[in-house]
Protein backbone atom coordinates (compact mmCIF):
# COMPACT_ATOMS: atom_id res chain seq x y z
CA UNK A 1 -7.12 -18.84 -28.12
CA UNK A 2 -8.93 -15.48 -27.81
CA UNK A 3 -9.87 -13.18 -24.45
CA UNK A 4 -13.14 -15.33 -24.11
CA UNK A 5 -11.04 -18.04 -22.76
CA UNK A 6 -9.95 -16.09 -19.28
CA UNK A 7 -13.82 -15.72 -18.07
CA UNK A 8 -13.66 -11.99 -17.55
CA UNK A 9 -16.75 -11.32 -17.25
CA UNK A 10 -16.81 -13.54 -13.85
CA UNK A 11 -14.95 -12.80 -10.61
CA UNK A 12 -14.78 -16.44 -9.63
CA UNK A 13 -13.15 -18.32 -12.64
CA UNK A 14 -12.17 -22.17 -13.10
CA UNK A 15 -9.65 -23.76 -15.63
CA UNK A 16 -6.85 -26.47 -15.61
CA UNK A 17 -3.42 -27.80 -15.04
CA UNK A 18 -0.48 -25.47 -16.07
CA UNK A 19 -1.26 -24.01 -19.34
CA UNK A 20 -4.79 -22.49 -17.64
CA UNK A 21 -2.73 -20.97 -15.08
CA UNK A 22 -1.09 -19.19 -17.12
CA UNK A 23 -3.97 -17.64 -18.78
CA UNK A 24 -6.03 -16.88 -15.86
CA UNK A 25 -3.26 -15.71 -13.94
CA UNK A 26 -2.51 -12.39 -15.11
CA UNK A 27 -6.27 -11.20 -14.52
CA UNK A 28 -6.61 -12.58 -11.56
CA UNK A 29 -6.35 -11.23 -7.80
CA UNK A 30 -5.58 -14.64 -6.07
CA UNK A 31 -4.59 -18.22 -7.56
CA UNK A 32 -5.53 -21.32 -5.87
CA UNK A 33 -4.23 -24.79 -6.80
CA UNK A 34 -6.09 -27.82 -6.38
CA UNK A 35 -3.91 -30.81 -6.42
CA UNK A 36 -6.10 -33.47 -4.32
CA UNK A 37 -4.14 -36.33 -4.05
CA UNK A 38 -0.65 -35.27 -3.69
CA UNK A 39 0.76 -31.99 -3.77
CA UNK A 40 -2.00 -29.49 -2.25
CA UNK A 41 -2.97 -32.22 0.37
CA UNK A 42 0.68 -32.75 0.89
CA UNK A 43 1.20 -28.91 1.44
CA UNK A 44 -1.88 -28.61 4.04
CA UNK A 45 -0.54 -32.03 6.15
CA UNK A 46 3.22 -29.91 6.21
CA UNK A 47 1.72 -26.63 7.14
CA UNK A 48 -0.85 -27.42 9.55
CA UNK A 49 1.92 -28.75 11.41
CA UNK A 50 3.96 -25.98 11.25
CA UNK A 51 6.42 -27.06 8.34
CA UNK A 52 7.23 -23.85 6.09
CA UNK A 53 6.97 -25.64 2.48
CA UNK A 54 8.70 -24.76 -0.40
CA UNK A 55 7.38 -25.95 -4.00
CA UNK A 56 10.36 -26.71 -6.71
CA UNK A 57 9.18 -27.78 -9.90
CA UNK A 58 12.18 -30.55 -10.81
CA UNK A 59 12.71 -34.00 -9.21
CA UNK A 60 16.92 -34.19 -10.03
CA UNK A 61 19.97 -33.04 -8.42
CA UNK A 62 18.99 -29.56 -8.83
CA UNK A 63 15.87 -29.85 -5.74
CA UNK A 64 18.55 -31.11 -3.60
CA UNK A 65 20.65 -28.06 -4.09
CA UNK A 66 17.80 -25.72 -3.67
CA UNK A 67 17.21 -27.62 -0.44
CA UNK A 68 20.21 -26.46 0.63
CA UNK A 69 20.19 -23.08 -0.57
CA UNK A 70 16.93 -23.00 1.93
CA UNK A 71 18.33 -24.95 4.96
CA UNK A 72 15.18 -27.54 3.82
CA UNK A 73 14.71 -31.48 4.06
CA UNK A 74 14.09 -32.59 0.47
CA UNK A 75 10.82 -34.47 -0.40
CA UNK A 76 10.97 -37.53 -2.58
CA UNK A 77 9.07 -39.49 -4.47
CA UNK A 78 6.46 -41.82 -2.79
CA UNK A 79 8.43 -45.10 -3.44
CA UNK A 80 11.80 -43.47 -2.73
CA UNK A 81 11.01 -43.08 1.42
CA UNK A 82 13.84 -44.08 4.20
CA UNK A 83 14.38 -44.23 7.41
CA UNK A 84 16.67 -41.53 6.22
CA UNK A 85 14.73 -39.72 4.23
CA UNK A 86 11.36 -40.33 4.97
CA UNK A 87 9.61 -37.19 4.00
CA UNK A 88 7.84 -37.81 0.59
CA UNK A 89 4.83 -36.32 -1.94
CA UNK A 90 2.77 -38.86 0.71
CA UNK A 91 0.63 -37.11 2.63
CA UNK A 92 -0.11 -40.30 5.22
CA UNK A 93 4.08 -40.22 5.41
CA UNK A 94 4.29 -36.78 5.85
CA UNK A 95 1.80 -36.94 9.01
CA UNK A 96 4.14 -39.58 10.68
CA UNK A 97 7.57 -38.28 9.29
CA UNK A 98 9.45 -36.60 11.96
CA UNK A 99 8.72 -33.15 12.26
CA UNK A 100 11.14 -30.27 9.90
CA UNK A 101 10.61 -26.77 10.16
CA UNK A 102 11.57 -26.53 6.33
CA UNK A 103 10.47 -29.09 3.44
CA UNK A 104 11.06 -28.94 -0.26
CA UNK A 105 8.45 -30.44 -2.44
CA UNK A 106 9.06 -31.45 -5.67
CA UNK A 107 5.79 -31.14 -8.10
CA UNK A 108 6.04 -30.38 -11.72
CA UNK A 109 2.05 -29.78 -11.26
CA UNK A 110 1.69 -27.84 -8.46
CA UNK A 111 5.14 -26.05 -8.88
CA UNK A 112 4.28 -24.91 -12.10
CA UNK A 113 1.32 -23.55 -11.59
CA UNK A 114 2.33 -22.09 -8.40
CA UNK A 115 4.92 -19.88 -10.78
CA UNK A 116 2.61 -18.39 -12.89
CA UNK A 117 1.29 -15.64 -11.00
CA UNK A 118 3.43 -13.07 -10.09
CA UNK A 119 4.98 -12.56 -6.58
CA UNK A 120 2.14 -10.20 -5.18
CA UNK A 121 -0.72 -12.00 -5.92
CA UNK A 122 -1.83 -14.65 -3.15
CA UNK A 123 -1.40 -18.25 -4.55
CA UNK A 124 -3.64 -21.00 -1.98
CA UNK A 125 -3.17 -24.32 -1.72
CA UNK A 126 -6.69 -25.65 -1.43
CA UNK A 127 -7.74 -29.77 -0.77
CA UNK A 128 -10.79 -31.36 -0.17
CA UNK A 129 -9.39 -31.31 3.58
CA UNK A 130 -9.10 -27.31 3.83
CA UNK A 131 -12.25 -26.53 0.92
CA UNK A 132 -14.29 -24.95 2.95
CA UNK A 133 -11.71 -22.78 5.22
CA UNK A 134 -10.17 -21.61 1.82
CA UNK A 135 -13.45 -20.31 0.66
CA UNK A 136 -14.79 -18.97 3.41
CA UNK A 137 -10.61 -17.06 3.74
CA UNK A 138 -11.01 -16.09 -0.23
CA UNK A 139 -14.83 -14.44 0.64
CA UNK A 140 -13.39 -12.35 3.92
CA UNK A 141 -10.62 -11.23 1.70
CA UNK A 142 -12.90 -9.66 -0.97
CA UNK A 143 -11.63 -12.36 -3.75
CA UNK A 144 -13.80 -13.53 -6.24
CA UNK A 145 -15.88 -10.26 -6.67
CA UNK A 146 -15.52 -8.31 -9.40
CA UNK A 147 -12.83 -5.78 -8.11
CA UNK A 148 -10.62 -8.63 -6.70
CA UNK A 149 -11.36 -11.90 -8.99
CA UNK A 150 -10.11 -15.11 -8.03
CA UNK A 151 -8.72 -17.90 -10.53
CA UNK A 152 -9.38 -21.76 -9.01
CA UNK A 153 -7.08 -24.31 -11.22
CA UNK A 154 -7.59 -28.33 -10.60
CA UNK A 155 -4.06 -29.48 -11.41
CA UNK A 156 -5.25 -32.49 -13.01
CA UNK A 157 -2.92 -35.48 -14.22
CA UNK A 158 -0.77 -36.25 -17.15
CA UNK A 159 -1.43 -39.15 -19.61
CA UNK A 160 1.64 -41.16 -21.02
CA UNK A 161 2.40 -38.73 -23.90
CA UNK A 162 2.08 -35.65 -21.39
CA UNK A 163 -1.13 -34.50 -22.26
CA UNK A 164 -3.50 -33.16 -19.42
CA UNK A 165 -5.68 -35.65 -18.00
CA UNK A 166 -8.20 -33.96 -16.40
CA UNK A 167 -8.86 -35.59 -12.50
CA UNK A 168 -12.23 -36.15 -10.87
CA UNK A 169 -10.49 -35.63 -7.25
CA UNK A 170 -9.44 -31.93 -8.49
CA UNK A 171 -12.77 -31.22 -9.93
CA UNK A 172 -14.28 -32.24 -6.88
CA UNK A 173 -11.63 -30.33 -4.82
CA UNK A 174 -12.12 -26.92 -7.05
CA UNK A 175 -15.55 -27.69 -6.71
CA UNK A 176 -16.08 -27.76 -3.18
CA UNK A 177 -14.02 -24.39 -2.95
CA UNK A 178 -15.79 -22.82 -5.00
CA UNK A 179 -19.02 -23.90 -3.58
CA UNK A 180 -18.32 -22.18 -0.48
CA UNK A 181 -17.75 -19.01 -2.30
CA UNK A 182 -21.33 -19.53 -3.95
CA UNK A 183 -22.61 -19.83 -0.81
CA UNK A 184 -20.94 -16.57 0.02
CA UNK A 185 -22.03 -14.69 -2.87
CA UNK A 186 -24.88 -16.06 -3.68
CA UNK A 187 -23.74 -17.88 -7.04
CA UNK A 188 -23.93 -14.67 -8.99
CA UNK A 189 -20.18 -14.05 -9.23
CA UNK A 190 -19.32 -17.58 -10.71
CA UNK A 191 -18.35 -18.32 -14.37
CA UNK A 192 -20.44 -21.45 -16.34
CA UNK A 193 -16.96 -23.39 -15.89
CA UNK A 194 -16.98 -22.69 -11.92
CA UNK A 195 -20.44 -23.07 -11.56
CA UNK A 196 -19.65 -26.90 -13.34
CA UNK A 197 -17.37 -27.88 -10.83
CA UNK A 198 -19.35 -26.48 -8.20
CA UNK A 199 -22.40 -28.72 -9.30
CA UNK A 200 -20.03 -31.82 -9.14
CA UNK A 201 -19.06 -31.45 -5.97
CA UNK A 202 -22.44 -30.94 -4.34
CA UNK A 203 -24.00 -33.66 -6.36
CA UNK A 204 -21.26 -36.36 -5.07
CA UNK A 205 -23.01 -37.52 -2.18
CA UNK A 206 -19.99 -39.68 -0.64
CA UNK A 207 -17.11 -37.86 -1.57
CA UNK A 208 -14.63 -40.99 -0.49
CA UNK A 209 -16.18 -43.12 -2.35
CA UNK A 210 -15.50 -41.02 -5.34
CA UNK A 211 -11.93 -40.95 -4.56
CA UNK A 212 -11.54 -44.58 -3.77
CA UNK A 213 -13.11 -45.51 -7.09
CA UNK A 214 -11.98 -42.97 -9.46
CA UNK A 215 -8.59 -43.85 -11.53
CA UNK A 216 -6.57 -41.82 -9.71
CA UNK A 217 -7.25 -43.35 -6.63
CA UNK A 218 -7.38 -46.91 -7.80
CA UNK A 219 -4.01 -45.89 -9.12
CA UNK A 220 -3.30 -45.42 -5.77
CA UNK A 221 -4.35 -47.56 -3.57
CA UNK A 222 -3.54 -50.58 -6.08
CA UNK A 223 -0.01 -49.18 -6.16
CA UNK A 224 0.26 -49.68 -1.98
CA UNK A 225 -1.11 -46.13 -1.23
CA UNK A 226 -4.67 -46.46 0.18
CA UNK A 227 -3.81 -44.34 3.24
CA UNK A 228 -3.14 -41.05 0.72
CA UNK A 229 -6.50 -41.68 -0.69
CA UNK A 230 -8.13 -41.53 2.66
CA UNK A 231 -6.11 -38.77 4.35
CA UNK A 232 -7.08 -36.49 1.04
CA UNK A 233 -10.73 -37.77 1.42
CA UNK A 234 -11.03 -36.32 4.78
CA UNK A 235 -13.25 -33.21 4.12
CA UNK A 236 -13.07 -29.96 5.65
CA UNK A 237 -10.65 -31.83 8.48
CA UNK A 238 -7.83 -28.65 8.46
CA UNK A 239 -8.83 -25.36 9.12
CA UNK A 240 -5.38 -24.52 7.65
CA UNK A 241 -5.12 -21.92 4.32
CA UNK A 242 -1.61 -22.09 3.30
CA UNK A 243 -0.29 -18.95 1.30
CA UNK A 244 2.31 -18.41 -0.48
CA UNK A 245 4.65 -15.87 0.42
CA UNK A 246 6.22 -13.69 -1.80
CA UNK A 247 7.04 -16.96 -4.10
CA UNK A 248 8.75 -18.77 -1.99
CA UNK A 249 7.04 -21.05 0.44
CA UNK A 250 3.56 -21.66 1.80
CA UNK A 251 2.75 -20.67 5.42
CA UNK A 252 -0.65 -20.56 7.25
CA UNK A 253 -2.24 -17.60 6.01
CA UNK A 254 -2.65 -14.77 8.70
């Protein structure tokens, strides 16, 4: 993999999952994860409601003790909800879960990719509900021009052998971000790869449709989840940019 692979030459660059974190990171002035239907949705449900989230990259005994550490309620899994415990990576649960000033979210995904720029550079966590908000926060900030260049990764999914399966709901989540920063900029800033994802997203012309039908979604819903499909499929419903701070947990941006 050569230099020709971080976009450079473009302020406002696209890429996936983990791995293109990690090479756009470094160059980059701001990081924002797209995660549509769990953790980025997830984190804007929490935050908007005044939850202070923390991202943890393991699901074992070790998020519980970091929970701890943090004076945090632990997220779990979707199926693993009580009455006890009923804050989970369920964005519909999380909007009727009691309220908790703290939360720890498990997500290898978003986690990971949340780590890979370093503690002074803005990571966002961007949805299809917060798209436009993020862009338009990115443009007043001065990101994705060429003295402060922004990075936009679509977390994507993971096939059986742990290979990235790339996710139409995070292309169409990076998309509409980065449309708003076209908008802003008049396109000229945007690298082929960003100006894809843009494309997608303003040539979807019922965006919860998409979601409903794509696999990740059918996943979903046929797996007793059809309320996270339409809670992430709620565009530009939050106003709510959540930032994380100095590595540790996402807050509403100032």
């Amino acid at each position: 993999m050569t230099n020709a692979h971080l976009q450079t030459p473009h302020p406002t660059r696209f890429d996936w999952g983990p791995t293109g974190a990690t090479r756009l990171a470094p160059a980059a002035h701001a990081l924002v994860i797209v995660d549509v239907l769990s953790f980025t949705t997830s984190v804007t449900v929490a935050v908007e409601a005044g939850t202070r989230v923390y991202p943890y990259p393991w699901r074992d005994d070790t998020a519980t003790a970091y929970a701890e550490q943090h004076a945090a309620d632990l997220a779990v899994g979707r199926r693993q909800a009580t009455p006890d415990s009923p804050w989970s990576l369920s964005p519909a649960a999380l909007r009727t879960a009691p309220f908790t000033p703290r939360l720890v979210l498990p997500s290898p995904n978003g986690s990971a990719i949340s780590a890979a720029a370093d503690r002074n550079t803005p990571v966002i966590a961007a949805s299809l509900r917060n798209a436009t908000a993020v862009g338009n926060w990115l443009a007043a900030h001065g990101y994705g021009t060429p003295d402060h260049p922004v990075a936009v990764i679509a977390a994507g999914e993971r096939w059986p052998d742990g290979s990235l399966r790339p996710a139409l709901e995070d292309l169409l989540g990076a998309g509409a971000v980065i449309d708003t920063l076209r908008r802003q900029t008049g396109g000229a800033t945007l690298s082929p790869e960003a100006t894809t994802a843009a494309t997608a997203f303003r040539h979807t012309e019922d965006i919860k449709a998409a979601l409903t039908a794509c696999a990740s979604g059918r996943e979903l819903i046929e797996g007793g989840f059809p309320e996270d499909v339409t809670v992430a499929a709620e565009l530009d419903a939050s106003t709510t940019v959540p930032v994380l701070t100095n590595g540790e947990a996402f807050t509403p941006a100032g």
